[in-house]
N, C-alpha and C. Protein backbone atom coordinates (compact mmCIF):
# COMPACT_ATOMS: atom_id res chain seq x y z
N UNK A 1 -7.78 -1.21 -25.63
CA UNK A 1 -7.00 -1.76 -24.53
C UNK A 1 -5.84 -0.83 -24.25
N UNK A 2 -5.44 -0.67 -23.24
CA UNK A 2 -4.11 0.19 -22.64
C UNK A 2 -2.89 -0.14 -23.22
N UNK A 3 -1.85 0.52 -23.34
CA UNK A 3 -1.08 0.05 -23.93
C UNK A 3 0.21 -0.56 -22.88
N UNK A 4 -0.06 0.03 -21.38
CA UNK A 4 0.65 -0.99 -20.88
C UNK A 4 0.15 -1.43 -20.35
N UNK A 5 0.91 -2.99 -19.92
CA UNK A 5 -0.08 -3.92 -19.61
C UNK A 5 -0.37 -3.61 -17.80
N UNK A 6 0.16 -2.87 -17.45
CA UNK A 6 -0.70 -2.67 -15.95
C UNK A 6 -0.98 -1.00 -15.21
N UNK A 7 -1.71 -0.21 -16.98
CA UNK A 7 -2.30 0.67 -16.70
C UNK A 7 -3.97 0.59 -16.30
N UNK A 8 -4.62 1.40 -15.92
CA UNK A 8 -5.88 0.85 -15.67
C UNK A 8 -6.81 0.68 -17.03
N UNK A 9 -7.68 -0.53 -16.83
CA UNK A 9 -8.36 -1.02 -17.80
C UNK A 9 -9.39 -0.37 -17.42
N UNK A 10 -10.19 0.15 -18.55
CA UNK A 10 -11.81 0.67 -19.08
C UNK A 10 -12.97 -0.79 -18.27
N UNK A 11 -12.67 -1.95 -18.58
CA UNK A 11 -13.59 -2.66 -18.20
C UNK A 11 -12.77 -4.18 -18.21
N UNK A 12 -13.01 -4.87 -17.38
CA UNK A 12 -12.72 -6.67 -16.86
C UNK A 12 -12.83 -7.16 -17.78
N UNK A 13 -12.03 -7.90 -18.59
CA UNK A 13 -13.17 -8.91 -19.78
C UNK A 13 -13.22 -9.84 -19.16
N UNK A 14 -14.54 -10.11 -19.57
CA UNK A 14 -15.50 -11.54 -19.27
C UNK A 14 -16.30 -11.09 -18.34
N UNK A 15 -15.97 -9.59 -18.06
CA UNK A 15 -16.99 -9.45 -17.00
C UNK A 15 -18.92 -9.33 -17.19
N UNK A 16 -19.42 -9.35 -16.41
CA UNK A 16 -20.81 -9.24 -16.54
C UNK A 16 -21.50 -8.21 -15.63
N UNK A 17 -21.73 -7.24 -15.68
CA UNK A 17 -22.59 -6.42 -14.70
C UNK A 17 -21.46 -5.69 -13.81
N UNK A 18 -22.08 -5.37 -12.77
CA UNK A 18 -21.09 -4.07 -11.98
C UNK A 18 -19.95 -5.39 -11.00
N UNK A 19 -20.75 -6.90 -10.46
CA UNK A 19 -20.23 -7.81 -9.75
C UNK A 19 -18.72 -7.96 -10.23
N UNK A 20 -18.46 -8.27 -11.98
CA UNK A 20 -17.70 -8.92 -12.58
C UNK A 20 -17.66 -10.02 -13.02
N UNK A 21 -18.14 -11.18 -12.17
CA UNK A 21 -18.26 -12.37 -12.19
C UNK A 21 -19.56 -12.78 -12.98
N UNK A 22 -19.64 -13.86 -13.91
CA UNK A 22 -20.73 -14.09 -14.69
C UNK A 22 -21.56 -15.34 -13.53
N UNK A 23 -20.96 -15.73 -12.47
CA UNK A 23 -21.69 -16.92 -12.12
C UNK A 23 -22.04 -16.33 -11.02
N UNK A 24 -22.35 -15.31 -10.67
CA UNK A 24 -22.45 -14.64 -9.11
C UNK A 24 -21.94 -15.05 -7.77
N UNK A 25 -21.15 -15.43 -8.07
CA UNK A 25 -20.64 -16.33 -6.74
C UNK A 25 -19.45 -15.55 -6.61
N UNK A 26 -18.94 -14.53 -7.18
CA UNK A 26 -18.20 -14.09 -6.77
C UNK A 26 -18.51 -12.68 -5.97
N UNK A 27 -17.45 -11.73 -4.84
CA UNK A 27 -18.04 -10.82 -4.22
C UNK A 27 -17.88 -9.91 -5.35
N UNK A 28 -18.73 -8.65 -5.01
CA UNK A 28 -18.36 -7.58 -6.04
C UNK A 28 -17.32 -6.74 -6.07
N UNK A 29 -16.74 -6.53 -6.59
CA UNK A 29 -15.48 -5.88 -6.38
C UNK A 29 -15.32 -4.44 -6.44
N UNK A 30 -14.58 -3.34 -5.62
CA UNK A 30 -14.80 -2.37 -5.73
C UNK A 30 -13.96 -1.84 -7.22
N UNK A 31 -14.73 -0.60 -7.63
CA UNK A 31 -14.30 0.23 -8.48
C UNK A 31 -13.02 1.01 -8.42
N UNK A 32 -11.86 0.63 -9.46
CA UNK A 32 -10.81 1.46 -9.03
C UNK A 32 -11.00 3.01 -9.25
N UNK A 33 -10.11 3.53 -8.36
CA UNK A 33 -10.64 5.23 -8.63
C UNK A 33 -10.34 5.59 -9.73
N UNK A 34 -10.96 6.97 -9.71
CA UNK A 34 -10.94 7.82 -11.17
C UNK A 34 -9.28 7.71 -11.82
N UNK A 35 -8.95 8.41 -12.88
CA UNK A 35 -8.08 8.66 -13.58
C UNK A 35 -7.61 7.89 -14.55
N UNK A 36 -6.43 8.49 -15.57
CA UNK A 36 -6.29 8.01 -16.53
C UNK A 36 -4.53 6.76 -16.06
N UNK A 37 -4.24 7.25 -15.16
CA UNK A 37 -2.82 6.39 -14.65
C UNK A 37 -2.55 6.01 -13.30
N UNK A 38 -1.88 5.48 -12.95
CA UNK A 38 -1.01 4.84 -11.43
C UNK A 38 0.16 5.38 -11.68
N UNK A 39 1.03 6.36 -12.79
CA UNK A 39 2.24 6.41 -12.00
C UNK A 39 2.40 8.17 -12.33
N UNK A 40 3.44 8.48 -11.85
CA UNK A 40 3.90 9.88 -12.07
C UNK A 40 4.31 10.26 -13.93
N UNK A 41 3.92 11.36 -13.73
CA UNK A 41 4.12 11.73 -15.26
C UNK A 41 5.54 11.49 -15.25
N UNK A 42 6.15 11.56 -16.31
CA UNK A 42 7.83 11.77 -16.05
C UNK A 42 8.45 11.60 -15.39
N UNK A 43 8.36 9.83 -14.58
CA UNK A 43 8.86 9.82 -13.95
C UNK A 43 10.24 8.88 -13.87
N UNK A 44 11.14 8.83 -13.84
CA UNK A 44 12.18 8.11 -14.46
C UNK A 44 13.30 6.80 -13.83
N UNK A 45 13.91 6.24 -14.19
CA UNK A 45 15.16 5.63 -13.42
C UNK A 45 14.20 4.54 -12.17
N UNK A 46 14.88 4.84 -10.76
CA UNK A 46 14.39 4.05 -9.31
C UNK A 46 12.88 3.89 -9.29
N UNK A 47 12.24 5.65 -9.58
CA UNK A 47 11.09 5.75 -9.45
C UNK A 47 10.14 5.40 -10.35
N UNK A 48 10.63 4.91 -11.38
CA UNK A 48 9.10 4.54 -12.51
C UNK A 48 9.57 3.02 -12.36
N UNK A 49 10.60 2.91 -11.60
CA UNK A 49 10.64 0.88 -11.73
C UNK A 49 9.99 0.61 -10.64
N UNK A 50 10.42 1.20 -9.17
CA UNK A 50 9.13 1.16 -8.09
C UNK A 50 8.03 1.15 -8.41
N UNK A 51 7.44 2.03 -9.42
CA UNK A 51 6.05 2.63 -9.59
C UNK A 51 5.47 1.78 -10.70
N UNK A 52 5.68 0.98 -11.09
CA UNK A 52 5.88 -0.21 -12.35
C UNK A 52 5.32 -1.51 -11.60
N UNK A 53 6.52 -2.18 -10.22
CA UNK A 53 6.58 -3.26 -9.73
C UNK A 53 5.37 -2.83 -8.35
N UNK A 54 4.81 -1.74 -8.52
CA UNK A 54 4.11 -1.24 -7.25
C UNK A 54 2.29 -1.63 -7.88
N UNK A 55 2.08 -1.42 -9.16
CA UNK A 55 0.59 -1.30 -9.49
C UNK A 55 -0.22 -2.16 -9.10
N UNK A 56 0.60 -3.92 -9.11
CA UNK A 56 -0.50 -4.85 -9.47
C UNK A 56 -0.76 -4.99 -7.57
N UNK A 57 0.40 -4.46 -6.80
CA UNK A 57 0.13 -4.48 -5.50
C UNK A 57 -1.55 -3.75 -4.89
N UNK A 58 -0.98 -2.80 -5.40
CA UNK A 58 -1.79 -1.82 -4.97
C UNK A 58 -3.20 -2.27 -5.80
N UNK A 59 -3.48 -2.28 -6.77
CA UNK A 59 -4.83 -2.85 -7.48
C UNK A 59 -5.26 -3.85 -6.30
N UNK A 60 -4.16 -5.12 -5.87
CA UNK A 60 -5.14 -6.33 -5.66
C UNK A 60 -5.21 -5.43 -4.18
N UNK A 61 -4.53 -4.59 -3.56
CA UNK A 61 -4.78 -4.11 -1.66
C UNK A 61 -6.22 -3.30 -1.98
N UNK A 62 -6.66 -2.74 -2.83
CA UNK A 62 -7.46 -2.10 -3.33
C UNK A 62 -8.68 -2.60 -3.61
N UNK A 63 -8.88 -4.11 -3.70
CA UNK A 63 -10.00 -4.85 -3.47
C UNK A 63 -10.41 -5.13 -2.68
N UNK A 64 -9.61 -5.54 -1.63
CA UNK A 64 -9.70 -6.03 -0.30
C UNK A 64 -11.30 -4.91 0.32
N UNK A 65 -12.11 -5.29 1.32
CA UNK A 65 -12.50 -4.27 2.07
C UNK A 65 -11.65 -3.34 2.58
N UNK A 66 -12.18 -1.51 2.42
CA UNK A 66 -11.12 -0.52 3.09
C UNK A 66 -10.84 -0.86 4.84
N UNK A 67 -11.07 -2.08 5.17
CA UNK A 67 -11.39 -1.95 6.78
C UNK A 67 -9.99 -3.16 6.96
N UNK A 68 -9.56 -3.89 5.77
CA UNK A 68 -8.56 -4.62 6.36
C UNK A 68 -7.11 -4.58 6.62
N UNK A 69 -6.75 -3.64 5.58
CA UNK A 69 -5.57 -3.25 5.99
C UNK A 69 -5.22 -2.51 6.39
N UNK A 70 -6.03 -1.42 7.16
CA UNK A 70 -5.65 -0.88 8.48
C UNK A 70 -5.78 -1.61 9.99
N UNK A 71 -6.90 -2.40 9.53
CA UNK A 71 -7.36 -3.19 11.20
C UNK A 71 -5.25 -4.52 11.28
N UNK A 72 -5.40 -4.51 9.89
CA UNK A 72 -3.95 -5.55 10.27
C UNK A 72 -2.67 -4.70 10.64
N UNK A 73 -2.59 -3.63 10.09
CA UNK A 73 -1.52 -2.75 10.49
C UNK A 73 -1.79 -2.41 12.05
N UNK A 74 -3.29 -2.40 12.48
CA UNK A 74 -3.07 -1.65 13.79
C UNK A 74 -2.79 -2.92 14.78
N UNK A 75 -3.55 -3.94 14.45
CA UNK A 75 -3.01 -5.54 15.09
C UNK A 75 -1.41 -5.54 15.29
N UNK A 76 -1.03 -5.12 14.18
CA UNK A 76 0.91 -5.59 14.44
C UNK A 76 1.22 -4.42 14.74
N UNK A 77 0.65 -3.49 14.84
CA UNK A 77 1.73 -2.25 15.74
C UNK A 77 1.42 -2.40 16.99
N UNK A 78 -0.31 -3.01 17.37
CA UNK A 78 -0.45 -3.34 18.87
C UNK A 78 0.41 -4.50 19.17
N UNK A 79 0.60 -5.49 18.80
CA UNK A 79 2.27 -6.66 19.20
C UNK A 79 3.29 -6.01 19.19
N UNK A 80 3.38 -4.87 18.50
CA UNK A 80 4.66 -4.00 18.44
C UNK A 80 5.00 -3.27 19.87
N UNK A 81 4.05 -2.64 20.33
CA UNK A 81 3.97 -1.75 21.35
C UNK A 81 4.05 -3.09 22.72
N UNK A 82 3.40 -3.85 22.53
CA UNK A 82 2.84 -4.89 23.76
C UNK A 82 4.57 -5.95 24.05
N UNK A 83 5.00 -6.49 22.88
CA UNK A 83 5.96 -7.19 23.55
C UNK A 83 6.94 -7.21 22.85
N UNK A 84 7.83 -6.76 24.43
CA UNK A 84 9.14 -5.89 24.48
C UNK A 84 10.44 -6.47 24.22
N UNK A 85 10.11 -7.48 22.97
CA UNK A 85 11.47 -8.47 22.74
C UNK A 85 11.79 -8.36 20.98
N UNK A 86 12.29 -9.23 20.76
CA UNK A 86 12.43 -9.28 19.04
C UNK A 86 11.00 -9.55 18.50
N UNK A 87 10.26 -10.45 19.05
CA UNK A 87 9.17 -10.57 18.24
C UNK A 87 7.93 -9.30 18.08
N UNK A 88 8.36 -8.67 19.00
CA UNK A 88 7.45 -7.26 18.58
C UNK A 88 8.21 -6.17 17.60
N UNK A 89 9.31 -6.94 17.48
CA UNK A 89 10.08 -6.13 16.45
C UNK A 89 9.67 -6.59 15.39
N UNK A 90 9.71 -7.95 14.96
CA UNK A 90 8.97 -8.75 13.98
C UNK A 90 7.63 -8.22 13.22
N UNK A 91 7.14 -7.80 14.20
CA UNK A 91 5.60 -7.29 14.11
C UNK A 91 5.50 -5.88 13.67
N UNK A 92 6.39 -5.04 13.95
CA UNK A 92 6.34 -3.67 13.49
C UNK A 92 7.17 -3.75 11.75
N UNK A 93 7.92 -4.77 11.78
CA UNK A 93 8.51 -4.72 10.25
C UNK A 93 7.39 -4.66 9.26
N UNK A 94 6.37 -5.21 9.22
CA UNK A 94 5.38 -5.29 7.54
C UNK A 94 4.77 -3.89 8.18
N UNK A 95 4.93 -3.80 9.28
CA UNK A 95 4.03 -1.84 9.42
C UNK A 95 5.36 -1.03 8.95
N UNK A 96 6.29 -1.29 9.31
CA UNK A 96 7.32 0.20 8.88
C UNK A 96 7.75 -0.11 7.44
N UNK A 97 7.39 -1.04 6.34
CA UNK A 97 7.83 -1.38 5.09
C UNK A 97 6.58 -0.92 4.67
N UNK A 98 5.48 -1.59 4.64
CA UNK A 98 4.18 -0.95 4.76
C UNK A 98 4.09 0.57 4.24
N UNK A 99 4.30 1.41 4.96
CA UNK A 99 4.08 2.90 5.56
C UNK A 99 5.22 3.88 4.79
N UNK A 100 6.46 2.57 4.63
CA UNK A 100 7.73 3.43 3.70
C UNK A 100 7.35 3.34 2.31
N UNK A 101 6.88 2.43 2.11
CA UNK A 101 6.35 2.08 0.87
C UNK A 101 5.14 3.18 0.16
N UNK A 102 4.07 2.99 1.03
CA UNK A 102 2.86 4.26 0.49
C UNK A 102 3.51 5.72 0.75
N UNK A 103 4.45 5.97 1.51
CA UNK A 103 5.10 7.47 1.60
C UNK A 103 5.79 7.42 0.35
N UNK A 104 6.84 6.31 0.23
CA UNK A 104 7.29 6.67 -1.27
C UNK A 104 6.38 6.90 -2.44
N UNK A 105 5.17 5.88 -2.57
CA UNK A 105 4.76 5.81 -3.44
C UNK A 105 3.83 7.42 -3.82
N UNK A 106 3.40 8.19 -2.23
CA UNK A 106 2.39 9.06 -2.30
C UNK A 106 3.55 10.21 -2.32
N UNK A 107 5.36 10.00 -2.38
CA UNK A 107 5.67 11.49 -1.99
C UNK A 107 5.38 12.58 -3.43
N UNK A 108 5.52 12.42 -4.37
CA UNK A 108 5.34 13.69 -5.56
C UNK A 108 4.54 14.38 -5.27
N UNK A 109 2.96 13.67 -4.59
CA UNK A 109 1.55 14.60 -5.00
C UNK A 109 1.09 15.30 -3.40
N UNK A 110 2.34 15.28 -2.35
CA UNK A 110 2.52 15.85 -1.45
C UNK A 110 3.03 17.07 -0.81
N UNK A 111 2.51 17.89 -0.07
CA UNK A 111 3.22 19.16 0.41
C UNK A 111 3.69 18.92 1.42
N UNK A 112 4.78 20.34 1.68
CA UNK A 112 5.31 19.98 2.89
C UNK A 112 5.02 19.44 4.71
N UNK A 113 3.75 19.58 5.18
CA UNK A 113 3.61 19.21 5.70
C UNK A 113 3.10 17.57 5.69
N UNK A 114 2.88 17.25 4.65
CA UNK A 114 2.16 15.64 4.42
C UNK A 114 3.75 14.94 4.13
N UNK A 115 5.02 15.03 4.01
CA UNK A 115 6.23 14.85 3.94
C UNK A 115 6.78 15.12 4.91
N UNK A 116 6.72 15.98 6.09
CA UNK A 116 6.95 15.56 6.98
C UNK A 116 6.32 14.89 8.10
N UNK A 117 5.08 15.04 8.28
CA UNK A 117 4.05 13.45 8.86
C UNK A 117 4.99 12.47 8.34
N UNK A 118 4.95 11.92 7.10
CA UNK A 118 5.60 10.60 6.69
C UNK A 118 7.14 10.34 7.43
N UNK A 119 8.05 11.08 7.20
CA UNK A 119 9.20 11.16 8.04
C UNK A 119 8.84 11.05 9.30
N UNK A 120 8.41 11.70 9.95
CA UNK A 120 7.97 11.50 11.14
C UNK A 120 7.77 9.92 11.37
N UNK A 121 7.03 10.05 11.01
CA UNK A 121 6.15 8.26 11.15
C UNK A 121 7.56 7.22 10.55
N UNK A 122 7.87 7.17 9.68
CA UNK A 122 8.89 6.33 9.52
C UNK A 122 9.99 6.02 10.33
N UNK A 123 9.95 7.50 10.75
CA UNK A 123 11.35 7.20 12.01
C UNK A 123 11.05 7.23 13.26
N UNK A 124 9.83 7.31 13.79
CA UNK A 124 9.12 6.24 15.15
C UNK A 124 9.21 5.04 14.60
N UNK A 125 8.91 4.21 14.00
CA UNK A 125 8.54 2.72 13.05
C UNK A 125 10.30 2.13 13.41
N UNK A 126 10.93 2.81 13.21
CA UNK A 126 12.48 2.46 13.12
C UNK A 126 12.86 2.67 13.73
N UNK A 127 12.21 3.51 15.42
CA UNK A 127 13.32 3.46 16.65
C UNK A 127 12.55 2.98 17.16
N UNK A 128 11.32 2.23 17.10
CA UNK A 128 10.37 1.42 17.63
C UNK A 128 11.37 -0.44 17.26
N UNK A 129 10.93 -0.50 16.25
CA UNK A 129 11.65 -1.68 15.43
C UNK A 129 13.49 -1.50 16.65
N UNK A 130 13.81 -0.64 16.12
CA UNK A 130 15.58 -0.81 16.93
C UNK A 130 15.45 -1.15 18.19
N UNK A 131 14.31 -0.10 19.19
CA UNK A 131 14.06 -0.97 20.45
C UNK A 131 13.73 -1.74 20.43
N UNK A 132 12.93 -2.87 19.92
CA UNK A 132 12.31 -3.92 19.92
C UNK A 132 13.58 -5.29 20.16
N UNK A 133 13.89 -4.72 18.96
CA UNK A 133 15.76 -5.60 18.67
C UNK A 133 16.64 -5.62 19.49
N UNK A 134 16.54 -5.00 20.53
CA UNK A 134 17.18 -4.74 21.45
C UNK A 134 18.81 -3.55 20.93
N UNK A 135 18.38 -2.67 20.25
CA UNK A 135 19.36 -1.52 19.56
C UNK A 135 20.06 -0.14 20.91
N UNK A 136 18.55 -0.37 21.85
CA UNK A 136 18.64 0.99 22.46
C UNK A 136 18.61 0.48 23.69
C-alpha cells in the first residue's frame, strides 16, 4: 500500500476485474494514468499543500467521461459570452477558477510558451468576468 494516503494505488480493494465493482452494476471506471505520483518532486510550502488538497479532486474529475467537463466549461463560458449582466459573470467564475486551478496545478511541467497560453487565458476569464460585473 502507498504510504500516503492519496498517492496512487496499485489496485481498488474489493475490486473484481477491470469494472471494479463485484456486482456489475457499477460503470467501469477509467484507468488512472501511468506513473508513480500526482505531485511535484520537491515541492514545498503553498505548493505541496495545493498539490495535497488538489489529488482526490482531480482522481474523482478523472472518472467522469473525458467529454464532461469540457462540454460544462464550454456551456458556462457560452452564458458567459451570451448574457451581458452579472449572471454571465456568475457563469464564467467556475470557468476562470477552473482553468486557474489546472494552470497552477500543470505550471512546473510547462514551457514557455504553454505559460503563456495559460496567462493569456486567465486574463481574458477576468476581463470577461469584470465586464460581466459591470467593472468596464
Amino acid at each position: 500500500m502507498p504510504s500516503h494516503p492519496l498517492a496512487k494505488p496499485s489496485g481498488r480493494p474489493g475490486a473484481s476485474g477491470p469494472g471494479g465493482g463485484g456486482n456489475g452494476r457499477k460503470r467501469p471506471r477509467r484507468p488512472l494514468p501511468a506513473g508513480d505520483q500526482f505531485f511535484t518532486p520537491g515541492a514545498t510550502g503553498v505548493r505541496k499543500a495545493i498539490e495535497e488538497r488538489s489529488a482526490a479532486p482531480l482522481v474523482y474529475l478523472f472518472q467522469f467521461p473525458r467529454w464532461v467537463v469540457p462540454l460544462i466549461m464550454v456551456a458556462l463560458l457560452l452564458v458567459g459570452f451570451t448574457v451581458p449582466d452579472w449572471r454571465g459573470g456568475l457563469a464564467v467564475l467556475p470557468v476562470l477558477g477552473f482553468v486557474a486551478w489546472l494552470g497552477y496545478m500543470s505550471w512546473p511541467s510547462l514551457r514557455v510558451g504553454g505559460r503563456l497560453i495559460r496567462v493569456i487565458l486567465v486574463t481574458f476569464l477576468l476581463l470577461l468576468t469584470a465586464d460581466r460585473f459591470g467593472l468596464f
